[in-house]
C-alpha atoms as a PDB file:
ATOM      1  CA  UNK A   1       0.000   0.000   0.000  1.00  0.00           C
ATOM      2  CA  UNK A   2       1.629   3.420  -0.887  1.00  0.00           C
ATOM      3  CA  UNK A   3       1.088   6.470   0.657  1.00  0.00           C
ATOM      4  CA  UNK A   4       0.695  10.059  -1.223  1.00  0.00           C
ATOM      5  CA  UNK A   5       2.413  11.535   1.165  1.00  0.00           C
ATOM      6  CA  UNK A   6       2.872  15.330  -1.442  1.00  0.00           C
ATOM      7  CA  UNK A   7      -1.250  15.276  -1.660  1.00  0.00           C
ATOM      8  CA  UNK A   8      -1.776  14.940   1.989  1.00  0.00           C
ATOM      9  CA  UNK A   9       1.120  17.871   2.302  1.00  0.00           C
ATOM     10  CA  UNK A  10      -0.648  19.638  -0.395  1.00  0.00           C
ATOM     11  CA  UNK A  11      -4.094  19.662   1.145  1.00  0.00           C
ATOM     12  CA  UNK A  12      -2.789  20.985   4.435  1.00  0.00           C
ATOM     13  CA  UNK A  13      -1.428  24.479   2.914  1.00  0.00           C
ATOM     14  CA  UNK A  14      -4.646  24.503   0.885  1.00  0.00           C
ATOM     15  CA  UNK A  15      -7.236  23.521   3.395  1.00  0.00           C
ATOM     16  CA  UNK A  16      -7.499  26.101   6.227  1.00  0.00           C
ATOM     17  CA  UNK A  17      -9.616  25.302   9.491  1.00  0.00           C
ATOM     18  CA  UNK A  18     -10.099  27.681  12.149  1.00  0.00           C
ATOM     19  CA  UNK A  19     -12.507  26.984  15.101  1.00  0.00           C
ATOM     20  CA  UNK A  20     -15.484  28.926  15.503  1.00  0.00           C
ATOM     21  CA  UNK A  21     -15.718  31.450  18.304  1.00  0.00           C
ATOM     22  CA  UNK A  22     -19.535  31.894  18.569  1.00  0.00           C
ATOM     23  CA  UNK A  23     -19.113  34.821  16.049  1.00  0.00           C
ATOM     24  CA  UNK A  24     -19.779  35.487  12.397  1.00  0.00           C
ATOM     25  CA  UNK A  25     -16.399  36.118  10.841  1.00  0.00           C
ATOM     26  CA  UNK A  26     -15.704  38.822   8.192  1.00  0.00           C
ATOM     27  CA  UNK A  27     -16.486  37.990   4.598  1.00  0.00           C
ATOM     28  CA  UNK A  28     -12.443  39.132   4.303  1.00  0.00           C
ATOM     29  CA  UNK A  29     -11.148  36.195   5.676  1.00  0.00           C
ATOM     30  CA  UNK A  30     -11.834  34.345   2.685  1.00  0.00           C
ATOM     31  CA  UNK A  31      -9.545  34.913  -0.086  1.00  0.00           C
ATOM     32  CA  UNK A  32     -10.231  35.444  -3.607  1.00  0.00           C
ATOM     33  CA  UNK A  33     -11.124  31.863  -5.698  1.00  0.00           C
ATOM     34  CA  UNK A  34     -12.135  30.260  -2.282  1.00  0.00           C
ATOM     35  CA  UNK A  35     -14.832  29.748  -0.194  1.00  0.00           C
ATOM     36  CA  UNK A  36     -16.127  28.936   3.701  1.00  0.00           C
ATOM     37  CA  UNK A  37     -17.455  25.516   4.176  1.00  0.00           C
ATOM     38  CA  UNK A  38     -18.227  24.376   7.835  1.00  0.00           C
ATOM     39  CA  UNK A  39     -17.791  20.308   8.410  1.00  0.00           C
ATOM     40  CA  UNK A  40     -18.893  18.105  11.356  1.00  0.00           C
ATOM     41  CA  UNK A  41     -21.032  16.023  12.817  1.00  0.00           C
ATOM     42  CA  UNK A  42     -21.578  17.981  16.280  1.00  0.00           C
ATOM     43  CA  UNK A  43     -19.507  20.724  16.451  1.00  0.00           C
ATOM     44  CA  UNK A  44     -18.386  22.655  13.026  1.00  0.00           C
ATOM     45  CA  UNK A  45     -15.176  23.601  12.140  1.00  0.00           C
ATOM     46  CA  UNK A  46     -14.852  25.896   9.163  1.00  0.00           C
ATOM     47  CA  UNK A  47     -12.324  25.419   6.566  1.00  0.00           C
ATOM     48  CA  UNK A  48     -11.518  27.409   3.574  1.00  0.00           C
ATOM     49  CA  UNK A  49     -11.617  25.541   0.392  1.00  0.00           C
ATOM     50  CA  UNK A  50     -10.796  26.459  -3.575  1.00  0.00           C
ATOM     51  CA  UNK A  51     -13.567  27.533  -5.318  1.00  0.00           C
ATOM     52  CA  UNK A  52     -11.977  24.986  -8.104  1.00  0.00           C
ATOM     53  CA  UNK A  53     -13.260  21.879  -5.312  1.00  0.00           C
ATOM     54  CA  UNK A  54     -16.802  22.224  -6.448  1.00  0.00           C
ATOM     55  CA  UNK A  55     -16.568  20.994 -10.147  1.00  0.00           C
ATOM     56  CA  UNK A  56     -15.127  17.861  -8.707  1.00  0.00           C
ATOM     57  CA  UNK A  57     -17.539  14.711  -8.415  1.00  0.00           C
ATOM     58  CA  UNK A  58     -16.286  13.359  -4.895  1.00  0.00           C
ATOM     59  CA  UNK A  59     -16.911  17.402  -3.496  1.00  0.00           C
ATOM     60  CA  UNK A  60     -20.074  17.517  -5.587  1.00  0.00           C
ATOM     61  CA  UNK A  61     -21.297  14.141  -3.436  1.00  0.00           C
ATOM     62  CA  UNK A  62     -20.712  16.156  -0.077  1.00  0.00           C
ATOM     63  CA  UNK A  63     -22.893  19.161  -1.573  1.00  0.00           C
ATOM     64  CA  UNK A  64     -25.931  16.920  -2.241  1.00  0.00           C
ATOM     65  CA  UNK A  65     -25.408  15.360   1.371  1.00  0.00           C
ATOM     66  CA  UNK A  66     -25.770  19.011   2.403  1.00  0.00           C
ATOM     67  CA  UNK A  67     -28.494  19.697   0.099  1.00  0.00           C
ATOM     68  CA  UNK A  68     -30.206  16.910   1.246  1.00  0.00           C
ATOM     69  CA  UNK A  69     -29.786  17.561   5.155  1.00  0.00           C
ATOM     70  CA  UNK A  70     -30.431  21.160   5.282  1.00  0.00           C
ATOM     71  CA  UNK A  71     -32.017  22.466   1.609  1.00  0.00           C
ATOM     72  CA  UNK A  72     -31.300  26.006   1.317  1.00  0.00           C
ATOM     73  CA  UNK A  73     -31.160  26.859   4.966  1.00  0.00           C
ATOM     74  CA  UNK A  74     -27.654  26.268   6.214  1.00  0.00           C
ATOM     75  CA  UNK A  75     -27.442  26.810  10.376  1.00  0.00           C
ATOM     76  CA  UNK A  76     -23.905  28.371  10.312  1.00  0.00           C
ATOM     77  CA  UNK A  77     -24.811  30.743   7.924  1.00  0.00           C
ATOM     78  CA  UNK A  78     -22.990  29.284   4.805  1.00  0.00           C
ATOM     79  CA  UNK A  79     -22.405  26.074   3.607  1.00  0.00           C
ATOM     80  CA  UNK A  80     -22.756  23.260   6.488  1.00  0.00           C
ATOM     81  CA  UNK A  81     -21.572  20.187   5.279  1.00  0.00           C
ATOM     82  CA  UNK A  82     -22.831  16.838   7.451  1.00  0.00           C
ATOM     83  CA  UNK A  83     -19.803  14.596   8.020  1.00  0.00           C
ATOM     84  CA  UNK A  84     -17.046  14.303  10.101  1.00  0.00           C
ATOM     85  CA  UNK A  85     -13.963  16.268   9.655  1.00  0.00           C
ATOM     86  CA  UNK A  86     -11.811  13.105   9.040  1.00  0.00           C
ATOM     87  CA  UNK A  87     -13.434  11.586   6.249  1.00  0.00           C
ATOM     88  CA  UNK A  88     -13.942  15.518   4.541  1.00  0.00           C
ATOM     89  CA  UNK A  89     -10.105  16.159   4.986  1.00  0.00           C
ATOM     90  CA  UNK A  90      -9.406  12.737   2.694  1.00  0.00           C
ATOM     91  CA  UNK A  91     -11.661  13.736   0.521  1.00  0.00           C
ATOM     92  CA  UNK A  92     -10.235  16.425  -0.175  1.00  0.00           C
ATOM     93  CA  UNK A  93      -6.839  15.511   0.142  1.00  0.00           C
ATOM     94  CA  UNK A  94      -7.229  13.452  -2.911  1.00  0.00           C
ATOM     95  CA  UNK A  95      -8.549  16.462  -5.348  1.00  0.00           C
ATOM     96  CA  UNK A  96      -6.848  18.346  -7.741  1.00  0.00           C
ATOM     97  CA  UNK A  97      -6.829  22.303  -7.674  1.00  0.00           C
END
């Protein structure tokens, strides 16, 4: 079994998490050609992602998840996606930008 050790590298500089502090942060924080998505079961963590993630099939199956959870009406505010943090950071990890 081989690891891809450069993709799981790569997805750390390009996914960034910070923990939610109860407040709404600025629009600002997200650079241009990404976007906010907030992942977990219980508690969310929010994680900038490329804008270039949602044309891909595997981040596409995550969005109907979402779509199928919570419609239109997100609880964070933006995009909520229902899974756990784990199994969203392989996902991605595997993705090309």
């Amino acid at each position: 079994m081989a690891f891809r050790l450069p993709s799981i590298l790569n997805a750390k500089h390009v996914l960034r998490r910070s923990l939610l502090s109860g407040k709404k942060l600025a629009a600002n924080n997200v650079p241009k050609g990404y976007c906010a998505v907030y992942v977990g079961e219980e508690q969310k963590k929010r994680f900038v992602v490329p804008i270039s993630y949602l044309h891909e099939p595997a981040f596409q199956q995550l969005l109907i998840k979402a779509e199928e959870e919570f419609g239109f009406n997100h609880p964070m505010g933006g995009l909520t996606i229902p899974c756990r943090e784990d199994i969203f950071v392989s996902i991605t990890s595997q993705l090309e930008i």
